[in-house]
N, C-alpha and C. Protein backbone atom coordinates (compact mmCIF):
# COMPACT_ATOMS: atom_id res chain seq x y z
N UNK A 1 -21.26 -56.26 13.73
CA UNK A 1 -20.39 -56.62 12.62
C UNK A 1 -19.69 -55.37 12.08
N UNK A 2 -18.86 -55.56 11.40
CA UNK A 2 -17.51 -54.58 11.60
C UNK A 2 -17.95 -54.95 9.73
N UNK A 3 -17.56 -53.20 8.94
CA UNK A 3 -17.62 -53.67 7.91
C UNK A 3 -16.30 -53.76 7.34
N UNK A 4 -15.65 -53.87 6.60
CA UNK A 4 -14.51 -54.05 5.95
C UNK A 4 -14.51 -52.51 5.14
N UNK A 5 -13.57 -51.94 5.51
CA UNK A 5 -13.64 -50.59 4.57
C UNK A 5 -12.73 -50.87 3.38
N UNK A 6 -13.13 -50.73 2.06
CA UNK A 6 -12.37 -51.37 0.76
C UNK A 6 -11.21 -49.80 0.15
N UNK A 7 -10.29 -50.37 0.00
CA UNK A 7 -9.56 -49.89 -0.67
C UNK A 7 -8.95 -49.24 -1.85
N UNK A 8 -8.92 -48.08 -2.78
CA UNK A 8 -8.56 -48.32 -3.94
C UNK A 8 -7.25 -48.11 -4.34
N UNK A 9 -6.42 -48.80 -5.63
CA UNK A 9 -5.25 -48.68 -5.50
C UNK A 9 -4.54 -47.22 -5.89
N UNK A 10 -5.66 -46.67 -6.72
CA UNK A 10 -5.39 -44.97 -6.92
C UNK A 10 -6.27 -44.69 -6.26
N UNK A 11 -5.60 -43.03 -6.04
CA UNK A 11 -6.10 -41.80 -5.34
C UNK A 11 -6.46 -40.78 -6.13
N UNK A 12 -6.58 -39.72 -5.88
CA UNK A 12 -7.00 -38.36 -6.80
C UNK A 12 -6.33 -38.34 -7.26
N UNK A 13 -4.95 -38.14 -7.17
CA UNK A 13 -3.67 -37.71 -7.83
C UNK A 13 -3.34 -38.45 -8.86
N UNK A 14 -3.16 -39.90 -8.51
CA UNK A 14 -3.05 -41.14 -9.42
C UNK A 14 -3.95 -40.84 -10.74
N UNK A 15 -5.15 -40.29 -10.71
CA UNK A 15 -5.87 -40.32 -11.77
C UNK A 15 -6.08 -38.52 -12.20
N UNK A 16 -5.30 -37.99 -11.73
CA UNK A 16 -5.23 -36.63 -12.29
C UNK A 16 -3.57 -36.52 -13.23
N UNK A 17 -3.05 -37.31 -12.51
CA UNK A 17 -1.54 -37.75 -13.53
C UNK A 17 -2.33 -38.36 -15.09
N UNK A 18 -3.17 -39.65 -14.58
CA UNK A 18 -3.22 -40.47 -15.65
C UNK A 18 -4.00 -39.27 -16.63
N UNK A 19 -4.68 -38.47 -16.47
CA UNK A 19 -5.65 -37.88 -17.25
C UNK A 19 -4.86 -36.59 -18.10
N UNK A 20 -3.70 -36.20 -17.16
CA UNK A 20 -3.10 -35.39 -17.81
C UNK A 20 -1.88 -36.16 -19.19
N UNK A 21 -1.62 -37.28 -19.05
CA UNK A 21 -0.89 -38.31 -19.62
C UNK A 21 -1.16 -38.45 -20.95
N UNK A 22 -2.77 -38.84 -20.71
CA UNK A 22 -3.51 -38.93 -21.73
C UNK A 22 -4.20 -38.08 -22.74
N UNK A 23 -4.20 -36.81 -21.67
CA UNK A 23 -4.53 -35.11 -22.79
C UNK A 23 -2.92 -34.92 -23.71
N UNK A 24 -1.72 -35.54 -23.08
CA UNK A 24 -0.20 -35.01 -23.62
C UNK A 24 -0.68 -35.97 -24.81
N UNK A 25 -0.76 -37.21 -24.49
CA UNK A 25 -0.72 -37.72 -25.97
C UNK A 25 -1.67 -37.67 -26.76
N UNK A 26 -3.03 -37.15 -26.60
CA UNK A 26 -3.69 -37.55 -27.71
C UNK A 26 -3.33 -35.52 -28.23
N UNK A 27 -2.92 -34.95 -27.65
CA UNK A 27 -2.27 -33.26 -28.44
C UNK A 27 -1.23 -33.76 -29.04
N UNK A 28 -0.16 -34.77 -28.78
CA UNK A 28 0.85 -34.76 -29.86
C UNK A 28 0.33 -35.69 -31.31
N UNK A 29 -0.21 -36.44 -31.30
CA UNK A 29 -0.71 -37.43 -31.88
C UNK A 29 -1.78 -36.15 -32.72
N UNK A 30 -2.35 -35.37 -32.06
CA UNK A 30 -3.73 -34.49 -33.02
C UNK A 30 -2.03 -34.08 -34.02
N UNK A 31 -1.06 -33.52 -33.26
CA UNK A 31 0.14 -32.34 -33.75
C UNK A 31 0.28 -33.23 -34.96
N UNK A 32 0.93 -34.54 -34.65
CA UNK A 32 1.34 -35.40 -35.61
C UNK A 32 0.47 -35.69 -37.07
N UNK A 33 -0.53 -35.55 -37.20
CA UNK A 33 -1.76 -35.50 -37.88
C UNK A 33 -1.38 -34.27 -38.71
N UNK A 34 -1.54 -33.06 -37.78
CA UNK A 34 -1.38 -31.93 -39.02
C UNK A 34 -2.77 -31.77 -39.84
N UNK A 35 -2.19 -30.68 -40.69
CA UNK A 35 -3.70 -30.08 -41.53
C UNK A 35 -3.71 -30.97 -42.73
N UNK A 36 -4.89 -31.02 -43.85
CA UNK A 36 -5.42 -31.33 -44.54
C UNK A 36 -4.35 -30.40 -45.96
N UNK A 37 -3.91 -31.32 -46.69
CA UNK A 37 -3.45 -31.01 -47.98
C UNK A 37 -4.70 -30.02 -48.92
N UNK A 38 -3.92 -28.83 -49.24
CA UNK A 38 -5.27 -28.23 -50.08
C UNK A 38 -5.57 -28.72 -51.69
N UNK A 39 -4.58 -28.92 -51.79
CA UNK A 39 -4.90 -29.83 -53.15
C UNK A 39 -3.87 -30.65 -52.96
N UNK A 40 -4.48 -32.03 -53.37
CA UNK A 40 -3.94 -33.39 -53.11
C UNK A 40 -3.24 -33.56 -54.45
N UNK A 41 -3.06 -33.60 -55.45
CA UNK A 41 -2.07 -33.44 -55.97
C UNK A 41 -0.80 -32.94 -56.08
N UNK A 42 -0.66 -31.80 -55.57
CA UNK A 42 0.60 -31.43 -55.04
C UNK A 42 1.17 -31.61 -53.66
N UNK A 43 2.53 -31.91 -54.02
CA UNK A 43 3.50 -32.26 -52.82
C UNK A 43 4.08 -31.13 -52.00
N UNK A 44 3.48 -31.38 -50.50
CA UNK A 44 4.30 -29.47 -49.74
C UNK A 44 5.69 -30.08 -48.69
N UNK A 45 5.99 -30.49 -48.95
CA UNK A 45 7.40 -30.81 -48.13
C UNK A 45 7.59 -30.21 -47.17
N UNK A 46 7.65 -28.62 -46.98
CA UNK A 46 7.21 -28.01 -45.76
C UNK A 46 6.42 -28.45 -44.93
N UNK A 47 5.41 -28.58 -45.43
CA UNK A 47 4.14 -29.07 -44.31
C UNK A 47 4.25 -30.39 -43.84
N UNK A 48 4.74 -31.31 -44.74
CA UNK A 48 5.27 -32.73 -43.95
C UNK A 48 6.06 -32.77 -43.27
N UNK A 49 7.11 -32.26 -43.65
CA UNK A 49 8.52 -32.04 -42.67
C UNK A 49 8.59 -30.92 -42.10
N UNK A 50 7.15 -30.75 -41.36
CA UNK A 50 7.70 -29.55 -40.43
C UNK A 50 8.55 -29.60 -39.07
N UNK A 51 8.40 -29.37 -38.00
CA UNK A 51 9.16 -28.89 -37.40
C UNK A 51 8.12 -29.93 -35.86
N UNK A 52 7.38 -29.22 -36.10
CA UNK A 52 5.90 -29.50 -35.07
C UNK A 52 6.29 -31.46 -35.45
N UNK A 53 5.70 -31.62 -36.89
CA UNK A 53 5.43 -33.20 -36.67
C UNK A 53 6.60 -33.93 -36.38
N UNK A 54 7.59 -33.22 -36.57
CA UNK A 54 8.85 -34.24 -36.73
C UNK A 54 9.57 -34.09 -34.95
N UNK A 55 9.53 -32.81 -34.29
CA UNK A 55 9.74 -33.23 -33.41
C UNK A 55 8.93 -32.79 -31.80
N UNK A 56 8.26 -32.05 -32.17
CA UNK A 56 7.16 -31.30 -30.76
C UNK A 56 6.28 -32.69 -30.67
N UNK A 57 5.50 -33.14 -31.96
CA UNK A 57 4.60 -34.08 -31.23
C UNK A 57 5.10 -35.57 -30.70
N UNK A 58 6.39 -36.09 -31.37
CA UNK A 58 6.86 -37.23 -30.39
C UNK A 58 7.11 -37.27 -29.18
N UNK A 59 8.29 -35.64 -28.93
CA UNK A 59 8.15 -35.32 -27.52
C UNK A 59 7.01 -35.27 -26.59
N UNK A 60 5.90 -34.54 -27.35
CA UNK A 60 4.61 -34.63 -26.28
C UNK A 60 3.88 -36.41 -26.13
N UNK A 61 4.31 -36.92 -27.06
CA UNK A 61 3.87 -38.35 -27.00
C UNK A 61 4.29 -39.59 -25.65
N UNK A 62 5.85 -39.03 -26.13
CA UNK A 62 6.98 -39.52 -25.03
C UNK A 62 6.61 -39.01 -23.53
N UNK A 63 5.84 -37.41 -23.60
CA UNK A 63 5.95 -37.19 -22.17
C UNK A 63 4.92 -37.34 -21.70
N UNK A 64 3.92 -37.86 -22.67
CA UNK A 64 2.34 -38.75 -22.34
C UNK A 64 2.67 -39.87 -21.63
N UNK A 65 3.64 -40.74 -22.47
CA UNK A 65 3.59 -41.90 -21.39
C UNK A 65 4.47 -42.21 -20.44
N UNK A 66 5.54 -40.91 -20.37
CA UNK A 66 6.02 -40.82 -18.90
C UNK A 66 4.85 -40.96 -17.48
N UNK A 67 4.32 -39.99 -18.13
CA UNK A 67 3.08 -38.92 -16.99
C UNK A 67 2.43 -40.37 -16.70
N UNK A 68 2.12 -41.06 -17.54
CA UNK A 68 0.68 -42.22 -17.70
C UNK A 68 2.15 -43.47 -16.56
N UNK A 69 2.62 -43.74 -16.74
CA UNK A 69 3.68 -44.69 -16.43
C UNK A 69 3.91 -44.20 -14.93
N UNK A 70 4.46 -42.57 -14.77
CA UNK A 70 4.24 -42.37 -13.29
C UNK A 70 2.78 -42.42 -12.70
N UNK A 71 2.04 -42.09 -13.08
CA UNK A 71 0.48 -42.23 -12.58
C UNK A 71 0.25 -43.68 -12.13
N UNK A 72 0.88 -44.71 -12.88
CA UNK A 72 0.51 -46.07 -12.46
C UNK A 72 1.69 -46.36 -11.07
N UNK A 73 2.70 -46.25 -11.60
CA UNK A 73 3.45 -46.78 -10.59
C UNK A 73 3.53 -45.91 -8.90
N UNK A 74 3.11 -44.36 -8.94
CA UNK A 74 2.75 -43.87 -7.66
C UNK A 74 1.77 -44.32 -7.00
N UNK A 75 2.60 -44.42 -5.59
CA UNK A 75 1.91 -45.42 -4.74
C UNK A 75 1.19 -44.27 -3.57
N UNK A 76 0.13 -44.24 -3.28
CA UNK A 76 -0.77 -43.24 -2.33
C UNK A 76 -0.26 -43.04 -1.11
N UNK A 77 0.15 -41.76 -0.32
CA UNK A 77 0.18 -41.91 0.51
C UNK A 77 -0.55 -42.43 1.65
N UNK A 78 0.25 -42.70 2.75
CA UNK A 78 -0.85 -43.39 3.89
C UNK A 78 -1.28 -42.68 4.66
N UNK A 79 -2.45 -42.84 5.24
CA UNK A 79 -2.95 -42.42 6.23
C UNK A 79 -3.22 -42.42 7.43
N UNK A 80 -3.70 -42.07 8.82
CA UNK A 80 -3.92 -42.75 9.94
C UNK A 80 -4.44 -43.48 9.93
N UNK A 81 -5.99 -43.99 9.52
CA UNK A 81 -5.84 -45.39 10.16
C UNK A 81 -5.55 -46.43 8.85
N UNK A 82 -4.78 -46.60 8.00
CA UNK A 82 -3.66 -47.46 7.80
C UNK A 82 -2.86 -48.08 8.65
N UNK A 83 -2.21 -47.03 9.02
CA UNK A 83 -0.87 -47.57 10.14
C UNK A 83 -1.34 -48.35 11.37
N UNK A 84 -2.94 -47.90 11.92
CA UNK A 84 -3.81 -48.82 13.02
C UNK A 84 -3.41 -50.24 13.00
N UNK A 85 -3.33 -50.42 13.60
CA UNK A 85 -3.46 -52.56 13.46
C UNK A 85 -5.11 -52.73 13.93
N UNK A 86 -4.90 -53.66 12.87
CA UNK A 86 -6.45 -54.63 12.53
C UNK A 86 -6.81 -55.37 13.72
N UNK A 87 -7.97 -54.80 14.32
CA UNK A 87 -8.25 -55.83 15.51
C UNK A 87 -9.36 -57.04 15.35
């Protein structure tokens, strides 16, 4: 009996994309967050509207789910016995 060798639909790569995808967004998302107000009563406008939250961490967000989006849709290369025909 012949066993059936099983397949997966990712490869190394597929899941070294997805992992890097997922480090981009959860760093823009920490960016987006920002520090802790030192006293909560006062308003720092600077620190809300900085520079970082308003536009570094969307970009890194955006290029999270590029990375995550190519990771899914790359398809593995083939191999030799792929191309074999099934006897």
């Amino acid at each position: 009996m012949e066993k059936e060798k099983t397949t997966f639909l990712f490869n190394k790569s597929n899941y070294t994309f997805l992992i890097i995808g997922v480090v981009l967004n959860v760093i823009g998302f920490l960016l987006m967050i920002g520090g802790a107000a030192e006293n909560l009563n006062d308003f720092n406008a600077d620190e809300l509207f900085s520079p970082v939250r308003l536009t570094v961490a969307p970009i890194l967000i955006l290029l999270g789910y590029v990375v995550i989006i190519y990771s899914i849709m790359k398809k593995p290369k083939s191999t030799k016995n792929d191309n074999l025909p099934k006897a």
